[in-house]
C-alpha atoms as a PDB file:
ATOM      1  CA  UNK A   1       8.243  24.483   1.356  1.00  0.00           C
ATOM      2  CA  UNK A   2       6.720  21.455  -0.276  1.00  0.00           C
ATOM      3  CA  UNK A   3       8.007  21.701  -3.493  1.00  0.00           C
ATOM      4  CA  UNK A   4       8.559  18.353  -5.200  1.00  0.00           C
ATOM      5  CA  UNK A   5      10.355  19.093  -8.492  1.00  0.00           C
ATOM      6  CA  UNK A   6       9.902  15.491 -10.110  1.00  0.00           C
ATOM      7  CA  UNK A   7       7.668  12.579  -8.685  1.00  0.00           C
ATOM      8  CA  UNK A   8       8.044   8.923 -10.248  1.00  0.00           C
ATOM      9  CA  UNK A   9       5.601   6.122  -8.849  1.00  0.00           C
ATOM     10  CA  UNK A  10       5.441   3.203 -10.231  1.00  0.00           C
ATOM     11  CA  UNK A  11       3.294   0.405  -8.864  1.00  0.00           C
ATOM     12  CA  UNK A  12       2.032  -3.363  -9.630  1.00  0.00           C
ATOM     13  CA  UNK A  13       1.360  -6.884  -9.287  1.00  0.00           C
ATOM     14  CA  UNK A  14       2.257 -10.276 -10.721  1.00  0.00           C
ATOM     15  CA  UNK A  15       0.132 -13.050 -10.157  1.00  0.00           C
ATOM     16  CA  UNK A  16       3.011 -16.057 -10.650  1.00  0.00           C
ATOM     17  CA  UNK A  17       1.889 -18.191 -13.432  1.00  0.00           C
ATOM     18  CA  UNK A  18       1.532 -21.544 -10.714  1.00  0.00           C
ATOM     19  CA  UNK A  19      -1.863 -23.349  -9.923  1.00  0.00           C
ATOM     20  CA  UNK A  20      -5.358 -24.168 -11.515  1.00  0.00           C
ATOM     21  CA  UNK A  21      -6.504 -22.264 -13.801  1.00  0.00           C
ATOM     22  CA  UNK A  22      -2.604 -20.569 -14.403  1.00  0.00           C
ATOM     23  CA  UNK A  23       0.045 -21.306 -17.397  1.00  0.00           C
ATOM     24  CA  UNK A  24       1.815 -24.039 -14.987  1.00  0.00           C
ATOM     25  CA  UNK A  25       0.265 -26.668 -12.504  1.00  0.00           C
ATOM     26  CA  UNK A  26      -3.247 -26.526 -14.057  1.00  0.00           C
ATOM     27  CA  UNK A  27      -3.537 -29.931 -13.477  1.00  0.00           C
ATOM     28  CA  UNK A  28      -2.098 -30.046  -9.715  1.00  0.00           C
ATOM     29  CA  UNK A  29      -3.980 -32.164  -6.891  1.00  0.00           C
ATOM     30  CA  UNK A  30      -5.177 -29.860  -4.223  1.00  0.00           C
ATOM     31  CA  UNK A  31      -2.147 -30.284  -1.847  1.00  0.00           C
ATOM     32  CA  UNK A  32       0.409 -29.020  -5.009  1.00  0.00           C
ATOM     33  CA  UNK A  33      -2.257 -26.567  -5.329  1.00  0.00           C
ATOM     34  CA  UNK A  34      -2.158 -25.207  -1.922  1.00  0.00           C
ATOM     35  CA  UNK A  35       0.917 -25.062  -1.342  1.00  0.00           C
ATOM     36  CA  UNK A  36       2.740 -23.741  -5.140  1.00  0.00           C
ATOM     37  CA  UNK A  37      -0.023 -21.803  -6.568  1.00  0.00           C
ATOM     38  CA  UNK A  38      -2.017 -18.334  -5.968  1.00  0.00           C
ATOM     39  CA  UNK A  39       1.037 -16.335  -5.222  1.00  0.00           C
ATOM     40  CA  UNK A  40       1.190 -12.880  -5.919  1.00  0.00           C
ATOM     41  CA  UNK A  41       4.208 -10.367  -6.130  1.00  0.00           C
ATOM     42  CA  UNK A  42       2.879  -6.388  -5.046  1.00  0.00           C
ATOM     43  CA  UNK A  43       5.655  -3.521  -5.422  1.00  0.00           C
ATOM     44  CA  UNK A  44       5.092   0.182  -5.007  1.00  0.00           C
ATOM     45  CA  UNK A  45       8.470   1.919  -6.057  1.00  0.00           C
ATOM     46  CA  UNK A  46       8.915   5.825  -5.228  1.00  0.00           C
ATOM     47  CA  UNK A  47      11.389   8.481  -6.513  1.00  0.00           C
ATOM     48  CA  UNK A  48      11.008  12.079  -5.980  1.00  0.00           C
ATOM     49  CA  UNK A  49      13.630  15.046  -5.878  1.00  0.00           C
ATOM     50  CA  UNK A  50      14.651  16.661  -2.461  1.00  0.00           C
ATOM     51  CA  UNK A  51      12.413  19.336  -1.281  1.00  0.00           C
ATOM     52  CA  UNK A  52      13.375  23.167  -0.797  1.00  0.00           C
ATOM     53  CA  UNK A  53      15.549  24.037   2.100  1.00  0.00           C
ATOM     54  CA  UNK A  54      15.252  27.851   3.016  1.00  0.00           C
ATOM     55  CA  UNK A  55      18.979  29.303   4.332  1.00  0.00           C
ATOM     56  CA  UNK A  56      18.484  31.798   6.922  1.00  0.00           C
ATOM     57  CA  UNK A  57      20.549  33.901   9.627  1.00  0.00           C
ATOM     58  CA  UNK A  58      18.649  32.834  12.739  1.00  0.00           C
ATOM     59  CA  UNK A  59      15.245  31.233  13.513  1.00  0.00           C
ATOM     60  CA  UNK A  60      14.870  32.239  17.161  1.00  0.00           C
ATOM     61  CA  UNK A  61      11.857  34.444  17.695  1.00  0.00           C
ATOM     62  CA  UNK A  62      13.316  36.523  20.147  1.00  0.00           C
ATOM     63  CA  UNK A  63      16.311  36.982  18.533  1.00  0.00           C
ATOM     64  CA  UNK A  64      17.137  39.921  16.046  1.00  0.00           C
ATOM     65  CA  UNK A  65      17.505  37.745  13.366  1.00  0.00           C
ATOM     66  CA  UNK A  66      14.359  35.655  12.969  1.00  0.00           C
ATOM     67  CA  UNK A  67      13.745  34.563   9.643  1.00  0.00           C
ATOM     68  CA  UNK A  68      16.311  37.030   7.873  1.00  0.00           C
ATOM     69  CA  UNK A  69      18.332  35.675   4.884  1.00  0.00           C
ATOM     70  CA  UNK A  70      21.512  35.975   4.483  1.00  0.00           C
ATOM     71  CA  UNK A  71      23.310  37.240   1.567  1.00  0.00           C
ATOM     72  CA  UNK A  72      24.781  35.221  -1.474  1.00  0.00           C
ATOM     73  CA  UNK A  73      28.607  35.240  -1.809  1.00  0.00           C
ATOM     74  CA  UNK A  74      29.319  32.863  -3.981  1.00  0.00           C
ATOM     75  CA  UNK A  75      27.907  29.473  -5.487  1.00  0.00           C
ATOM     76  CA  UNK A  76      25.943  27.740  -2.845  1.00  0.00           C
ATOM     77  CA  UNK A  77      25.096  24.343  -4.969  1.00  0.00           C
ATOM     78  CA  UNK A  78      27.693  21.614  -4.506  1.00  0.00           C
ATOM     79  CA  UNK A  79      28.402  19.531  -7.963  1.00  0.00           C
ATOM     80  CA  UNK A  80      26.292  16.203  -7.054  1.00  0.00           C
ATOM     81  CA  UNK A  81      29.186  13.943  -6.031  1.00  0.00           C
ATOM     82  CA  UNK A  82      30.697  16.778  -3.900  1.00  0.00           C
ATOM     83  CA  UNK A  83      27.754  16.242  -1.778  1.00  0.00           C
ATOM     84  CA  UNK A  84      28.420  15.042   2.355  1.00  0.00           C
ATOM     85  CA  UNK A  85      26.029  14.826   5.038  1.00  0.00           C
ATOM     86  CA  UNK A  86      29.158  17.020   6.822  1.00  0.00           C
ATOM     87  CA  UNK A  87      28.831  19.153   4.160  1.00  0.00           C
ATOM     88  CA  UNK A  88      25.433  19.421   1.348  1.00  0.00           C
ATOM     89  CA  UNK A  89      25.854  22.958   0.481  1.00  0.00           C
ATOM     90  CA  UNK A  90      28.522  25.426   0.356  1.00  0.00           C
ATOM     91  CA  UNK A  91      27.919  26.782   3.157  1.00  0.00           C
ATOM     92  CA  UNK A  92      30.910  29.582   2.318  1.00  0.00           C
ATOM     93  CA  UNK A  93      28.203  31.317  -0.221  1.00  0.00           C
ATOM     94  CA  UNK A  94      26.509  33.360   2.490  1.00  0.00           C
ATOM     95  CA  UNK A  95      27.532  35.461   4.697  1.00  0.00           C
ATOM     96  CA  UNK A  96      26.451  36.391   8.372  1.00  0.00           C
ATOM     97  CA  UNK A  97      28.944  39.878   8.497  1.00  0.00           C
ATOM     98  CA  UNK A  98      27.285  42.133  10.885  1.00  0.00           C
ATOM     99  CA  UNK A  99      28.956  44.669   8.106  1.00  0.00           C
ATOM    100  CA  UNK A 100      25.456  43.289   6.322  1.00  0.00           C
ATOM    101  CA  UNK A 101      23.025  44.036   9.725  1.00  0.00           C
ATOM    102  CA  UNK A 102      20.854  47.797   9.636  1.00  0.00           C
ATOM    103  CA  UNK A 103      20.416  47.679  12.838  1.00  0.00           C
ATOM    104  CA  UNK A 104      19.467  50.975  14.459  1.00  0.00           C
ATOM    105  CA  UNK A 105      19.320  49.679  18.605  1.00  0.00           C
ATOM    106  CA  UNK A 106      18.159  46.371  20.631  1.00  0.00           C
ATOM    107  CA  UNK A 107      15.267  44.475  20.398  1.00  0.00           C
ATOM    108  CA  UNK A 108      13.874  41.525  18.551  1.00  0.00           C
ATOM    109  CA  UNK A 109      12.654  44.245  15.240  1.00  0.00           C
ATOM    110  CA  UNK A 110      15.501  46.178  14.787  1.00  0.00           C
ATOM    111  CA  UNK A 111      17.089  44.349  12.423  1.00  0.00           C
ATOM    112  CA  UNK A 112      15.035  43.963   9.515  1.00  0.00           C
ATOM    113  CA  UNK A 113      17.751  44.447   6.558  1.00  0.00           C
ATOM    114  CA  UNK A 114      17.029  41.044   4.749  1.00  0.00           C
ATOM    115  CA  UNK A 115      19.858  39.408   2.981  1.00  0.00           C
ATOM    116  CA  UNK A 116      19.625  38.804  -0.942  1.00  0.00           C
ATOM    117  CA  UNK A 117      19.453  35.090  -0.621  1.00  0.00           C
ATOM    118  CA  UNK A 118      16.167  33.595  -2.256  1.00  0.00           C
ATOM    119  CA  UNK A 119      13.390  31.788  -0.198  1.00  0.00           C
ATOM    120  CA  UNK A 120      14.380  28.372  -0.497  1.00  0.00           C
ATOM    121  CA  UNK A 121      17.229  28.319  -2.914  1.00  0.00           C
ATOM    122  CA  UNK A 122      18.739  24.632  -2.001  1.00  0.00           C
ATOM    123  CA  UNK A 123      17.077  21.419  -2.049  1.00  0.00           C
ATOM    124  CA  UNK A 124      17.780  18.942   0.171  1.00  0.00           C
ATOM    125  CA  UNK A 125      18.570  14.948  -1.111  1.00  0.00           C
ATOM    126  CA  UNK A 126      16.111  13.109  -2.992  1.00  0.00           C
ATOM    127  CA  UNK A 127      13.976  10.019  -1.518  1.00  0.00           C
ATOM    128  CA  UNK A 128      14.054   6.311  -3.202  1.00  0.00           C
ATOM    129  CA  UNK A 129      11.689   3.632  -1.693  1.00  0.00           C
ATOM    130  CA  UNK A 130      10.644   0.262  -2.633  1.00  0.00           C
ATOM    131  CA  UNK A 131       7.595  -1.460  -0.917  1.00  0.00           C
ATOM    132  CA  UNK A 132       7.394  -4.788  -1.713  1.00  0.00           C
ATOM    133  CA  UNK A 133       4.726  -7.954  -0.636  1.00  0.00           C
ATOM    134  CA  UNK A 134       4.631 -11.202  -1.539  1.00  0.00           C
ATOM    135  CA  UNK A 135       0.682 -12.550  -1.164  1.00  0.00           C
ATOM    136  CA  UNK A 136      -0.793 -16.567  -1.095  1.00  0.00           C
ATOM    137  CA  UNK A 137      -4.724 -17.139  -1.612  1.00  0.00           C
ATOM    138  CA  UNK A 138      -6.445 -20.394  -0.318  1.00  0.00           C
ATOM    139  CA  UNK A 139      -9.750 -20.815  -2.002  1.00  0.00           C
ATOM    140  CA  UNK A 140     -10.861 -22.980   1.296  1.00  0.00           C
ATOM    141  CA  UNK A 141     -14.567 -23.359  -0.645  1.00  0.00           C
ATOM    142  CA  UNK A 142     -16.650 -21.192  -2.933  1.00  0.00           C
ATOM    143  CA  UNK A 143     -17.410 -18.486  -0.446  1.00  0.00           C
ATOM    144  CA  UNK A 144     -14.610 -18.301   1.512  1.00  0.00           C
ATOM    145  CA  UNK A 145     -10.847 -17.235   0.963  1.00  0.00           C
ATOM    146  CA  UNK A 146      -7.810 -16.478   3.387  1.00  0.00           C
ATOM    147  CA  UNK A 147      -5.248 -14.371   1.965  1.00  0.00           C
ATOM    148  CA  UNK A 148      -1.487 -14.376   3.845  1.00  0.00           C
ATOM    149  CA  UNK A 149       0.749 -11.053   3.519  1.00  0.00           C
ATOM    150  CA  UNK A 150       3.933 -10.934   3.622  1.00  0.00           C
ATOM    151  CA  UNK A 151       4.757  -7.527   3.659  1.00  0.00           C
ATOM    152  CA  UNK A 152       8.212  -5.201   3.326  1.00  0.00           C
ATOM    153  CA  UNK A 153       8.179  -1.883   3.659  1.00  0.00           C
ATOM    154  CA  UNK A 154      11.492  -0.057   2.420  1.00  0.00           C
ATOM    155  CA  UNK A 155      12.692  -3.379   1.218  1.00  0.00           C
ATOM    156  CA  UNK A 156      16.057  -2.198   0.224  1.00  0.00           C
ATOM    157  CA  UNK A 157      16.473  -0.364   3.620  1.00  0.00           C
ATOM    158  CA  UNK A 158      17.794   2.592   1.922  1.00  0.00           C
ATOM    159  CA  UNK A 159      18.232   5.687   4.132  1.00  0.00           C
ATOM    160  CA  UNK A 160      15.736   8.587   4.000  1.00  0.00           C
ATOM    161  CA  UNK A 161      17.558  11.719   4.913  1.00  0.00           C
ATOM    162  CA  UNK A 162      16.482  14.637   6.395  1.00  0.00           C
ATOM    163  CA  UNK A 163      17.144  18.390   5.009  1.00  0.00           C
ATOM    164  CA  UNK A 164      20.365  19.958   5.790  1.00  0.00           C
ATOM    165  CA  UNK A 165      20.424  22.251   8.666  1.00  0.00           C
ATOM    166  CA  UNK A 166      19.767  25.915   7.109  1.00  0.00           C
ATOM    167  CA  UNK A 167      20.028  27.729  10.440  1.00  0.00           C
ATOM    168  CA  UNK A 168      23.223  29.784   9.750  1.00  0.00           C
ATOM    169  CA  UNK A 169      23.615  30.517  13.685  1.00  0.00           C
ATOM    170  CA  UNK A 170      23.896  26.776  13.911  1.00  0.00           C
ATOM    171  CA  UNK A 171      27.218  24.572  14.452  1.00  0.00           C
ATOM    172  CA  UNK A 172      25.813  22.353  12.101  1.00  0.00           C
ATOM    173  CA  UNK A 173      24.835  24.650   9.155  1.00  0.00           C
ATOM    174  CA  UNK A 174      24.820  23.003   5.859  1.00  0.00           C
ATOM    175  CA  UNK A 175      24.786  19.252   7.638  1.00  0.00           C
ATOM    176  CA  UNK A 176      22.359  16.562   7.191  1.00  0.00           C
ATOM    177  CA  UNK A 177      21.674  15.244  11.491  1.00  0.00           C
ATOM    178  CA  UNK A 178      19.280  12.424  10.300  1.00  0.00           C
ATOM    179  CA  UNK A 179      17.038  10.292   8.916  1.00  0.00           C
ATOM    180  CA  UNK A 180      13.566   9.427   8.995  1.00  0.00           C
ATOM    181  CA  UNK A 181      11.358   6.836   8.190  1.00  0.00           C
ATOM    182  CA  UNK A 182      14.699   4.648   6.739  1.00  0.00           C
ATOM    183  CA  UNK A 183      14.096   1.372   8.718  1.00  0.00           C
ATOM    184  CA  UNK A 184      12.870  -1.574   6.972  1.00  0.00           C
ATOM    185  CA  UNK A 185       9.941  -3.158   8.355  1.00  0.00           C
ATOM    186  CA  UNK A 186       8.311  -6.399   7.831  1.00  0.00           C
ATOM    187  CA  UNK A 187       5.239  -7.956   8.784  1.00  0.00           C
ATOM    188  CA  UNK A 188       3.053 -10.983   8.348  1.00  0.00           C
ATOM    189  CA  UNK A 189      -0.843 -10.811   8.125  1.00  0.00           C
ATOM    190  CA  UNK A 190      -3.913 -12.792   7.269  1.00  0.00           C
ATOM    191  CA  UNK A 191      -7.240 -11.940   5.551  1.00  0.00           C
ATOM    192  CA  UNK A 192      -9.960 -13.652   5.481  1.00  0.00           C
ATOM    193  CA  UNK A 193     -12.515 -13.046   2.611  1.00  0.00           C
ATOM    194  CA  UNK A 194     -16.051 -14.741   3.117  1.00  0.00           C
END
C-alpha cells in the first residue's frame, strides 16, 4: 500500500557570496555587514510517483462484499492527460454484475467469489514539493550568534492530492475528494547560538 515507484530528493544551501570573509563586501563596516551579508538560501525539493490505489467492490465489514475485487473489463489506466479529479481511472474497466457474485444465501461470508482485478493495480497522482528558507547570521561577538529563519514550506503552494476513491459501491468511484497537506505555510524564527 506504500509503494513508491520513483523517489527524487534533492536538497541544499547557498551561502550568498555578501560580507567579511565572502567574494563581495569583504571590506564592509559592521553596519553593511549586518545588514547585506551572512545570508543563506536552504531548499529541500521532493518528487515521488503516486502510490497504489487498491479497486474493490465494497469496504463495509458487514456487508457481503468487504474487500472483494472486482473484475477487469477493459483498460483501467487513463493516458496521462486524460486524467480528471472527476474522473482518474476508467472506472468502466470493472464490473460490479451480480452475474459475477457466488453467493450461496445472506450473511456478511457468503460471498467470497473474488474478482480478477489485481491488489492495487492503479496509482494515484504523484506529489511535487518545494521547501524553501532564506537564513541571516549576526556574529553579535565571538561566542555568541543569532540566526533569523525565514521559512516556506510548499513554497509553490502546489496541491497535494489525495488517492482516487476505489470503493466501487461509492458515488464517487474513480474521483479524487481532496487534498492534503497543500497549503503553503510560512513562518519566522530566531536562534540563538552561544
Amino acid at each position: 500500500d506504500n509503494d513508491v515507484r520513483h523517489n527524487f530528493v534533492f536538497s541544499g544551501l547557498y551561502r550568498l557570496p555578501f560580507g567579511h570573509g565572502q567574494h563581495f563586501g569583504s571590506g564592509w563596516n559592521t553596519a553593511a555587514n549586518g545588514v547585506l551579508g551572512g545570508w543563506q538560501l536552504n531548499s529541500i525539493y521532493i518528487m515521488h510517483t503516486g502510490t497504489p490505489v487498491n479497486v474493490v467492490r465494497g469496504n463495509n465489514p458487514i456487508s457481503v462484499l468487504p474487500g472483494l475485487r472486482p473484475d477487469v473489463i477493459g483498460n483501467p489506466v487513463l493516458p496521462r492527460g486524460k486524467h480528471t479529479q472527476l474522473e482518474y481511472f476508467n472506472t468502466a474497466a470493472f464490473t460490479n454484475s451480480n452475474a459475477y457474485f457466488n453467493c450461496t444465501g445472506t450473511g456478511p461470508n457468503t460471498c467470497n467469489s473474488p474478482g480478477d482485478a489485481a491488489r492495487n493495480l492503479l496509482y494515484g497522482p504523484g506529489f511535487i514539493n518545494l521547501d524553501a528558507s532564506l537564513f541571516k547570521n549576526f556574529q553579535m561577538a565571538e561566542r555568541y550568534n543569532l540566526e533569523l529563519r525565514l521559512e516556506l514550506f510548499n513554497a509553490l503552494n502546489t496541491p497535494h492530492f489525495d488517492n482516487p476513491d476505489g470503493n466501487e459501491n461509492d458515488l464517487q468511484f474513480g474521483q479524487i475528494n481532496g487534498t492534503y497537506d497543500n497549503q503553503r505555510i510560512a513562518q519566522i524564527a530566531g536562534k540563538f547560538i552561544f
